[in-house]
N, C-alpha and C. Protein backbone atom coordinates (compact mmCIF):
# COMPACT_ATOMS: atom_id res chain seq x y z
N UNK A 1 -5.36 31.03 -14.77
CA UNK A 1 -5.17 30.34 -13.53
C UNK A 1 -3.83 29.59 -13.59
N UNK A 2 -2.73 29.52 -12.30
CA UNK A 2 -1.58 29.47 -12.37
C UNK A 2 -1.79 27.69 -11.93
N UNK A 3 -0.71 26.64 -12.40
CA UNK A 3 -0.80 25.53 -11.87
C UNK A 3 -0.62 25.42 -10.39
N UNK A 4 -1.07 25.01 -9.60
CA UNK A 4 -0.85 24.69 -8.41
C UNK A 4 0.74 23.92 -8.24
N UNK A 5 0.87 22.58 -8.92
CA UNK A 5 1.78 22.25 -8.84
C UNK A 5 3.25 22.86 -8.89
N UNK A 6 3.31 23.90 -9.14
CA UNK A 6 4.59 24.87 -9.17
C UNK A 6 4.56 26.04 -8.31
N UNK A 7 3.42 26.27 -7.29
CA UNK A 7 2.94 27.10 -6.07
C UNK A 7 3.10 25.85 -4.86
N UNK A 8 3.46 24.76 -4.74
CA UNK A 8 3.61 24.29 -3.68
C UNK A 8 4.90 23.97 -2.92
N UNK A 9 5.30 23.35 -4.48
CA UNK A 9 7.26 23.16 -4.04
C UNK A 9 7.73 24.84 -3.42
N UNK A 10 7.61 25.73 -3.74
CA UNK A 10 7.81 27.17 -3.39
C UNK A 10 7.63 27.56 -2.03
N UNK A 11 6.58 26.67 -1.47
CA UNK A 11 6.10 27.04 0.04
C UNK A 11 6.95 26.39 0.41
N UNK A 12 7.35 25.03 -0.07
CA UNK A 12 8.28 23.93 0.54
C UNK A 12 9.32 24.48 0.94
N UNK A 13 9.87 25.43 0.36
CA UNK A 13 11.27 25.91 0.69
C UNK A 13 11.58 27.50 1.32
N UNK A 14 9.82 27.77 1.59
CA UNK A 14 9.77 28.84 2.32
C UNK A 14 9.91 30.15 1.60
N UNK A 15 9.56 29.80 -0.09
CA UNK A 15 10.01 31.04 -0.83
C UNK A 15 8.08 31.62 -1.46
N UNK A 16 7.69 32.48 -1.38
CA UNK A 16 6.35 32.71 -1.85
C UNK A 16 6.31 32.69 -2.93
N UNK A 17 5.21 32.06 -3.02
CA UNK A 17 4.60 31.16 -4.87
C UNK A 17 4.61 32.77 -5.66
N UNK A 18 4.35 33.94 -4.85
CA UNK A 18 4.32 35.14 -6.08
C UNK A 18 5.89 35.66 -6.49
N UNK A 19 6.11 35.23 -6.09
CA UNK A 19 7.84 35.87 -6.32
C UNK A 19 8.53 34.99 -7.10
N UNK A 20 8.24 33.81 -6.51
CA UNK A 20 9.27 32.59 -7.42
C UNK A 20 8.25 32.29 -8.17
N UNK A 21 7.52 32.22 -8.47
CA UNK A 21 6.73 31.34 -9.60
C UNK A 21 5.78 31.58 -10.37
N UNK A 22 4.85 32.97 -9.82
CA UNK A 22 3.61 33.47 -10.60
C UNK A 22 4.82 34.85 -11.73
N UNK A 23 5.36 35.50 -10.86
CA UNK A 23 6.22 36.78 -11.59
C UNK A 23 6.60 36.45 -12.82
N UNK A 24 7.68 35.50 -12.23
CA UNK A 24 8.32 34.91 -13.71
C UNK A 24 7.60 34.45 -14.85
N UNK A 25 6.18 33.56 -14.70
CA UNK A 25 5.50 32.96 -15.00
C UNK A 25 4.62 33.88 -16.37
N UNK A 26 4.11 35.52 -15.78
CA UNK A 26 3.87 36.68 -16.34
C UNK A 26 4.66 37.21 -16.77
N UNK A 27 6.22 37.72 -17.03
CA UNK A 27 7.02 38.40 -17.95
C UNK A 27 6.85 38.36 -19.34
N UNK A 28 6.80 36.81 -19.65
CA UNK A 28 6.66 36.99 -21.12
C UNK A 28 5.21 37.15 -22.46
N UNK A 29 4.51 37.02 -21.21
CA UNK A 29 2.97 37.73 -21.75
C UNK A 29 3.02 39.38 -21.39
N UNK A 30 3.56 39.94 -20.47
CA UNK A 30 3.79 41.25 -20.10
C UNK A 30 4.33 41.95 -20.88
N UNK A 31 5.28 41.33 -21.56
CA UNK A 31 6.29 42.28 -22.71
C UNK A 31 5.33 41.88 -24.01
N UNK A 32 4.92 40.90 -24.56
CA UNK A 32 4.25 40.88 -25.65
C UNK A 32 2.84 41.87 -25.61
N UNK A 33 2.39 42.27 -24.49
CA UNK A 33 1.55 43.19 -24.58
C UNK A 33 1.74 44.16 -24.73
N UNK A 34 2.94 44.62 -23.91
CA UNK A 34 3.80 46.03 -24.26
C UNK A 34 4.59 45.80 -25.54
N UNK A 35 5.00 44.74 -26.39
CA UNK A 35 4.91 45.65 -27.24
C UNK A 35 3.88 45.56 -28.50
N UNK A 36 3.04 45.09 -28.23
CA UNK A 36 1.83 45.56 -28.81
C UNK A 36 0.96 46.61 -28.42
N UNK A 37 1.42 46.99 -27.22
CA UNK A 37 0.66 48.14 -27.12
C UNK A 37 1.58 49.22 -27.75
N UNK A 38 3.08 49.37 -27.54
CA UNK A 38 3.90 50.23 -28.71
C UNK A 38 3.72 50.19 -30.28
N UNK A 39 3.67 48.92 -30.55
CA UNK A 39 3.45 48.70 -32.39
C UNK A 39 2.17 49.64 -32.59
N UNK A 40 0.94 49.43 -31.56
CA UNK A 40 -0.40 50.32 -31.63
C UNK A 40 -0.13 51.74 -31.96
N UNK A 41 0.78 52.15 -31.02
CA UNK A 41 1.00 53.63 -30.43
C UNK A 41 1.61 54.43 -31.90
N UNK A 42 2.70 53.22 -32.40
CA UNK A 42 3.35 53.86 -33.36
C UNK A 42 2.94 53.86 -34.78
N UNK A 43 2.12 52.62 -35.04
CA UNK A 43 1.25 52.85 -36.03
C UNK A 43 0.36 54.16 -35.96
N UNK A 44 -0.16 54.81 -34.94
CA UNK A 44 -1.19 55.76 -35.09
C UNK A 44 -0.46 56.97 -35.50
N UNK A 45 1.00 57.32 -35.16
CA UNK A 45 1.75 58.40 -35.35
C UNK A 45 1.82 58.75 -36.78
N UNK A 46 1.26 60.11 -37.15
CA UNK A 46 1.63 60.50 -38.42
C UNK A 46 2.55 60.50 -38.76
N UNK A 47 2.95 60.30 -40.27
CA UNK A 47 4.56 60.63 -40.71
C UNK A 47 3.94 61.60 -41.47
N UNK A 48 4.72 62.54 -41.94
CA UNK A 48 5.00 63.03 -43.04
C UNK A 48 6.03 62.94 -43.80
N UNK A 49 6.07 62.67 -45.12
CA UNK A 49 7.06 62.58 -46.39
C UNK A 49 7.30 63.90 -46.75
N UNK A 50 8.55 64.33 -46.85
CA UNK A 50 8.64 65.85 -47.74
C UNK A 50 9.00 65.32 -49.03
């Protein structure tokens, strides 16, 4: 749940709380998932050693 207090100043100025303030807010949990979901992906990949 997003603070309210940073969804209101946003209306204040006529800009929507999802654009200015929730988006940004999610990027940096967004990329830590991606790349944990890559570290996943690439751990499962076989190697082979010759």
């Amino acid at each position: 749940m997003s603070d309210t207090s940073l969804e209101n100043p946003a209306r204040t100025v006529n800009t929507g709380p999802l654009r200015s303030v929730v988006v940004p807010m999610l990027r940096p949990p967004m990329l830590y998932a991606g790349l944990l979901i890559f570290g996943t992906a690439v751990e499962t990949v076989p190697i082979q050693c010759a």
